[in-house]
C-alpha atoms as a PDB file:
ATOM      1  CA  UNK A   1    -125.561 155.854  36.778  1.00  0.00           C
ATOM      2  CA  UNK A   2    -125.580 152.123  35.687  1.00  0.00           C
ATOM      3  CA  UNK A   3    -126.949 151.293  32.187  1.00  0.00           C
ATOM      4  CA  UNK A   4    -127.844 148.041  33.274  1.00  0.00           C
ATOM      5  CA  UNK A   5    -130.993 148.681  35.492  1.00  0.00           C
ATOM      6  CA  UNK A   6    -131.882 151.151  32.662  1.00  0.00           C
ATOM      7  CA  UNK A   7    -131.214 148.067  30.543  1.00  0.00           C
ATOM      8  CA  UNK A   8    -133.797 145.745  32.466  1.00  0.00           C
ATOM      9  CA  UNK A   9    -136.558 148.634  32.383  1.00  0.00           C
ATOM     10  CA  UNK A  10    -136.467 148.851  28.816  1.00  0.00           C
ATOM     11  CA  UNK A  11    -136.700 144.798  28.175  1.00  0.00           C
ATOM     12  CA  UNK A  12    -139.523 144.678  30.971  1.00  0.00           C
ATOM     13  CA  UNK A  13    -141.388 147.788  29.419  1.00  0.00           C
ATOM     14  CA  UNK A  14    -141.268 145.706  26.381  1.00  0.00           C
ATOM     15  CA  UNK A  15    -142.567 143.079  27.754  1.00  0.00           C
ATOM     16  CA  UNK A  16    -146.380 144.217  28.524  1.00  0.00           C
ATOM     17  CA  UNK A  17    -149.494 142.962  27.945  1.00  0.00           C
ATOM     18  CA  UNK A  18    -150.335 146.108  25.967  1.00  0.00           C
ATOM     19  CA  UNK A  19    -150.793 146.227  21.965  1.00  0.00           C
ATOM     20  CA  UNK A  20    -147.765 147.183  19.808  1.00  0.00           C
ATOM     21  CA  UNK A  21    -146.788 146.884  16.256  1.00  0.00           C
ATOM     22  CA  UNK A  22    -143.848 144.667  17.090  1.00  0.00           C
ATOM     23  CA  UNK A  23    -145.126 142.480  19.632  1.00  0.00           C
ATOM     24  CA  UNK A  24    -142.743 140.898  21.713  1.00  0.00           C
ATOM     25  CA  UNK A  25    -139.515 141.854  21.387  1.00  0.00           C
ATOM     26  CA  UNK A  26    -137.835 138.297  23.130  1.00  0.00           C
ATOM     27  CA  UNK A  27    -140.376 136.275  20.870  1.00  0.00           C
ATOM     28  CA  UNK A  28    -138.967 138.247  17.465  1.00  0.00           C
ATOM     29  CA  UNK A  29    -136.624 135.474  16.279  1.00  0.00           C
ATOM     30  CA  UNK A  30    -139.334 132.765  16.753  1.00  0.00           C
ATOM     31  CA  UNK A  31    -141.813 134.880  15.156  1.00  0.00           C
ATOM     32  CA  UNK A  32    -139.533 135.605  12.517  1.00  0.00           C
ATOM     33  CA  UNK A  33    -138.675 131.862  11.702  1.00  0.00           C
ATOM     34  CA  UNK A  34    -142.555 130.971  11.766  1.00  0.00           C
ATOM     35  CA  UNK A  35    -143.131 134.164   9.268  1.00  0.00           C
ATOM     36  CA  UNK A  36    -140.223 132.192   7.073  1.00  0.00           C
ATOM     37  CA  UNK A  37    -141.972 129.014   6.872  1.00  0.00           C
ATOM     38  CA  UNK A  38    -145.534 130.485   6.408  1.00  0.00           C
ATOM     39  CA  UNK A  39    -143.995 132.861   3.163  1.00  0.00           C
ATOM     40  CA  UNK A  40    -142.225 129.626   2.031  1.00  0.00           C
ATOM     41  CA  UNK A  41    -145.496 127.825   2.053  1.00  0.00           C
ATOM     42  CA  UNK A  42    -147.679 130.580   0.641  1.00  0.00           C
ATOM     43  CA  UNK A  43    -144.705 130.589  -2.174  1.00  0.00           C
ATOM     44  CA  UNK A  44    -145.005 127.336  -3.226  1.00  0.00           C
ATOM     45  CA  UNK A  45    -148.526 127.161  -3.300  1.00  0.00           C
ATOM     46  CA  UNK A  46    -148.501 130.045  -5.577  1.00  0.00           C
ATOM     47  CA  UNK A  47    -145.963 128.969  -7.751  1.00  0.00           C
ATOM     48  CA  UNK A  48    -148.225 125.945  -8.644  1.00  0.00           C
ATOM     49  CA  UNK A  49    -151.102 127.972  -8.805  1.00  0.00           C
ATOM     50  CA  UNK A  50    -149.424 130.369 -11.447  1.00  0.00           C
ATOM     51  CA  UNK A  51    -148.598 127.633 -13.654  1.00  0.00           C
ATOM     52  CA  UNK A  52    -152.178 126.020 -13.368  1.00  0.00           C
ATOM     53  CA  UNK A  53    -153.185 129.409 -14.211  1.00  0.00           C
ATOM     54  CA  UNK A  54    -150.855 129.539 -17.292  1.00  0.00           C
ATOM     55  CA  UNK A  55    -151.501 126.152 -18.523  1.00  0.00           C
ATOM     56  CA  UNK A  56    -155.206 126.251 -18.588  1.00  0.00           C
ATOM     57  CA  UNK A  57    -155.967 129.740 -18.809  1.00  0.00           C
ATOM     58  CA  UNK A  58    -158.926 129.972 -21.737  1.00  0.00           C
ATOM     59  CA  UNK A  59    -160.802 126.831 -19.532  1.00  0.00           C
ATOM     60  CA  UNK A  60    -160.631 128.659 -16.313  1.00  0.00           C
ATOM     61  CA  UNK A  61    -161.834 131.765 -18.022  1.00  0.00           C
ATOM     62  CA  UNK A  62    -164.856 129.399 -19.428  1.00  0.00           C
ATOM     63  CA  UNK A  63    -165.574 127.863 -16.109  1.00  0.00           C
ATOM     64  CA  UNK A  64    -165.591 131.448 -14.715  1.00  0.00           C
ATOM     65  CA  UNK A  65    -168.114 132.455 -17.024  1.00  0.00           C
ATOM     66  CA  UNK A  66    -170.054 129.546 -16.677  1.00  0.00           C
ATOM     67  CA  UNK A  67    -170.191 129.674 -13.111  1.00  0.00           C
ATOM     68  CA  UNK A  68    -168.143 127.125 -12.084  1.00  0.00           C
ATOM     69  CA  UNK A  69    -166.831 123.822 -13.112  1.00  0.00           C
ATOM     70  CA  UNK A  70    -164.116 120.931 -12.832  1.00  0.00           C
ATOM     71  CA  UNK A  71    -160.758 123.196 -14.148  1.00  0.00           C
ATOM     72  CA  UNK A  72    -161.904 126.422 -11.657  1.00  0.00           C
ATOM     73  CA  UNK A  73    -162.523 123.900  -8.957  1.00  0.00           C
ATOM     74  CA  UNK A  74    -158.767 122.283  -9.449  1.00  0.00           C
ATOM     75  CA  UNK A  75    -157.493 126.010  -9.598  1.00  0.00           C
ATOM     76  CA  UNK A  76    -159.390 126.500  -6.133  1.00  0.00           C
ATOM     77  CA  UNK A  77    -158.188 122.808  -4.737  1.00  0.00           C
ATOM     78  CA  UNK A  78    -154.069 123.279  -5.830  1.00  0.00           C
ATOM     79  CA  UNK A  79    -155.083 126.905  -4.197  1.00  0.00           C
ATOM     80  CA  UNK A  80    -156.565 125.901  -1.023  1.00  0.00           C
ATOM     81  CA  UNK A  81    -159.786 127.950  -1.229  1.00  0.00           C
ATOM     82  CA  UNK A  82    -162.112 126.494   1.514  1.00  0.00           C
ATOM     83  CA  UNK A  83    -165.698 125.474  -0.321  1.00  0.00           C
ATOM     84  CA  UNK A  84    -167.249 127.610   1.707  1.00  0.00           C
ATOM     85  CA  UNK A  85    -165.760 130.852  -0.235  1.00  0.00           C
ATOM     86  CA  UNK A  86    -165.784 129.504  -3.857  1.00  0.00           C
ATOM     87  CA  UNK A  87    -169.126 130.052  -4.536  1.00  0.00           C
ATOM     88  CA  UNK A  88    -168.952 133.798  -3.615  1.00  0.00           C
ATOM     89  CA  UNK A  89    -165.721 134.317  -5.260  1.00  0.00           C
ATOM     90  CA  UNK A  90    -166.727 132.778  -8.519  1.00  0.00           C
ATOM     91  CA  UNK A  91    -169.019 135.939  -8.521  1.00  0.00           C
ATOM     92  CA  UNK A  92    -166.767 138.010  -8.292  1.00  0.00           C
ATOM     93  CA  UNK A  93    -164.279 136.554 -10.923  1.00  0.00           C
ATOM     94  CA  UNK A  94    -167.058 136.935 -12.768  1.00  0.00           C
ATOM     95  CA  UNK A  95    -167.717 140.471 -12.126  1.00  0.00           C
ATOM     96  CA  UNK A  96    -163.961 141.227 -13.070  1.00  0.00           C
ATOM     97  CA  UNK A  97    -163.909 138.794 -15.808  1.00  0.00           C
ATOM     98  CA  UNK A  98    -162.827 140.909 -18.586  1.00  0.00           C
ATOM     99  CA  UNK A  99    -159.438 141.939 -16.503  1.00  0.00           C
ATOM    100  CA  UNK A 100    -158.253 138.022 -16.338  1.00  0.00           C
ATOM    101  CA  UNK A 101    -158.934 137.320 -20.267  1.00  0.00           C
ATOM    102  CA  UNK A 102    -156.140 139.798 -20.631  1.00  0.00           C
ATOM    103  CA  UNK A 103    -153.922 139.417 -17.321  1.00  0.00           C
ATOM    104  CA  UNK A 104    -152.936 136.041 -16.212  1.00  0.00           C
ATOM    105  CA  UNK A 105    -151.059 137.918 -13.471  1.00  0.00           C
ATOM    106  CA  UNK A 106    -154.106 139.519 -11.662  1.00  0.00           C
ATOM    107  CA  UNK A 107    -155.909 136.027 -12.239  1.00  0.00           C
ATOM    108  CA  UNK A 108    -153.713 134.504  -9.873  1.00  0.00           C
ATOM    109  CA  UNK A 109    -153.816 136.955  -7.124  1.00  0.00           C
ATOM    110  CA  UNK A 110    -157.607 136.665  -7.106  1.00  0.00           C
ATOM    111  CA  UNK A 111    -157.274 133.237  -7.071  1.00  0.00           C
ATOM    112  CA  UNK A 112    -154.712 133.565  -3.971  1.00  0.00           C
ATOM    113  CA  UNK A 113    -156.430 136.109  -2.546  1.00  0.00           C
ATOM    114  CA  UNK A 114    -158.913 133.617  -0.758  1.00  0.00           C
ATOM    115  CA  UNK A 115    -156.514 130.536  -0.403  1.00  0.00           C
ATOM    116  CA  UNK A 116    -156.301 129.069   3.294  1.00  0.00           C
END
């Protein structure tokens, strides 16, 4: 028997229209170089959002607790948090307030958490 039609089956059979965890196995490196840029991005953004975070830590925690205000708003612009979420969110930093006076760390995941 030739492996090479059994070859061509398995690349077509991976080729469907149907749902799988991988996707497309012929689009892999593509997706994988897009996936590289995106993490990249999402890495820098973060990295300037920790040391916003870190600079002006006891004013964020006051604009949290006050609602809202010009050094939470910078956190949410350097984070890319559409205006549409901030309002929401800033209830719920609120809610879990007493976590990010002690950890800076978890502060800046919730801050990521709703970036664009």
């Amino acid at each position: 028997m030739h492996k090479t039609p059994l070859l061509f089956m398995t690349f077509l059979a991976a080729c469907t229209g149907e749902a799988n965890h991988l996707g497309n196995p012929l689009l892999l490196p593509i997706n994988g170089i897009g996936t590289a840029i995106g993490n990249a991005g999402y890495n820098h953004t973060r990295g300037q959002v920790e040391v916003f975070v870190k600079t002006n830590h006891p004013a964020l925690i006051a604009d949290i607790r006050a609602g809202g205000g010009s050094v939470l708003s910078e956190a949410f612009d350097i984070a890319n948090v559409p205006q549409a979420v901030r309002g929401p969110h800033t209830l719920q930093l609120q809610s879990d307030l007493q976590l990010y006076e002690s950890n800076l760390e978890a502060l800046i995941v919730a801050i990521m958490v709703v970036s664009g």
